[in-house]
Protein backbone atom coordinates (compact mmCIF):
# COMPACT_ATOMS: atom_id res chain seq x y z
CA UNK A 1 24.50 11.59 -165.86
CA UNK A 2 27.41 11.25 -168.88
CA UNK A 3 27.16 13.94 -171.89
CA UNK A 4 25.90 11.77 -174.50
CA UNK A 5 28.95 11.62 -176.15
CA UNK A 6 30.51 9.23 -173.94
CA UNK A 7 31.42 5.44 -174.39
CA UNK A 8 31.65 5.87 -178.59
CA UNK A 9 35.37 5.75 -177.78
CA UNK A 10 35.74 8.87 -179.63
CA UNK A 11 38.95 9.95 -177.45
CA UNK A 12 40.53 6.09 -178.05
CA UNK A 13 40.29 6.75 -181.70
CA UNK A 14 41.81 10.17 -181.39
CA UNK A 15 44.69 8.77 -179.71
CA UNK A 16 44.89 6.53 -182.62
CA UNK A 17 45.03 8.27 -185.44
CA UNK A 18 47.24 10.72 -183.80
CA UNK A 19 50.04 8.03 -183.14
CA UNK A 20 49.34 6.52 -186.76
CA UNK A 21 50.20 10.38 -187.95
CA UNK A 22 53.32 10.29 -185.76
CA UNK A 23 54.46 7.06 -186.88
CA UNK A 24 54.46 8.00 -190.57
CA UNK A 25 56.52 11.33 -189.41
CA UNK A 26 59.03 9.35 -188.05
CA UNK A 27 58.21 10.23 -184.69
CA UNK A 28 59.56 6.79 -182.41
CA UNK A 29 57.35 7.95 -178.96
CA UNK A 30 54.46 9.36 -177.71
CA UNK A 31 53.94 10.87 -174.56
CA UNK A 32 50.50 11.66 -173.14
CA UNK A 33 49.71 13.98 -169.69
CA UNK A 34 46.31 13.77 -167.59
CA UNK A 35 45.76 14.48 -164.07
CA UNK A 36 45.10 11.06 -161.37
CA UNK A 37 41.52 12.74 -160.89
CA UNK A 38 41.13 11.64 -164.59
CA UNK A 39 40.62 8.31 -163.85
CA UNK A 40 38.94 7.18 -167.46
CA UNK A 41 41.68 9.12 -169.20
CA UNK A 42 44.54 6.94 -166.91
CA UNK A 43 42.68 3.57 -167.76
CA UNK A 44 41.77 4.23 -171.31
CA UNK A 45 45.93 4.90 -171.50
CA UNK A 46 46.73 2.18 -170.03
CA UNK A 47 44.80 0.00 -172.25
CA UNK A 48 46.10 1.14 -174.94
CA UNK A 49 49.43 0.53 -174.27
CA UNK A 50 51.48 3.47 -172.79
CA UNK A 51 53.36 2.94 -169.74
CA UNK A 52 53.59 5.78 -166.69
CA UNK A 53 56.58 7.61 -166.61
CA UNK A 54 58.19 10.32 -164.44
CA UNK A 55 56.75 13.69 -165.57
CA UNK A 56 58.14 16.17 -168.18
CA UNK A 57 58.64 19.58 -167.87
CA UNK A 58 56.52 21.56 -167.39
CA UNK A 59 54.76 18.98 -165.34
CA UNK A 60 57.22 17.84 -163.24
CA UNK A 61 56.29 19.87 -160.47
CA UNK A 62 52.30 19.60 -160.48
CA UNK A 63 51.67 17.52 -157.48
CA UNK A 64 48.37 15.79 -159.83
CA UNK A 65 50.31 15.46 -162.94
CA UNK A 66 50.33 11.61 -164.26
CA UNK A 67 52.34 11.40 -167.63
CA UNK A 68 52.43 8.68 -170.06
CA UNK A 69 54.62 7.03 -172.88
CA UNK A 70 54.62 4.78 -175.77
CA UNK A 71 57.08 3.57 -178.47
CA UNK A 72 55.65 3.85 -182.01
């Protein structure tokens, strides 16, 4: 059963806004970290653009660690 929450893409607009606010900071990337049992997390990423890169410290040594980028 899903918490009734889910599928009103609440997290997808999240990401959104929070690029849009570091866009007009000046930020040029975001980088995003989940774990590969977070399957919805990895696809929702994916979808919205951001790419799979190595991990970042301090997640470069977690063994389920699956970081993310994207160039505002």
């Amino acid at each position: 059963m899903q918490p009734p929450f889910r599928g009103h893409h609440i997290a997808t607009f999240m990401i959104r806004e929070l690029k849009g606010f570091a866009h007009e900071r000046g930020y040029r990337r975001t980088v995003l970290m989940t774990r590969e049992r977070m399957d919805y997390a990895i696809k929702m990423y994916e979808g919205l653009g951001y790419k799979r890169i190595e991990n970042y410290p301090p997640y470069q040594h977690m063994d389920d660690a699956v970081c993310f980028a994207k160039d505002l």
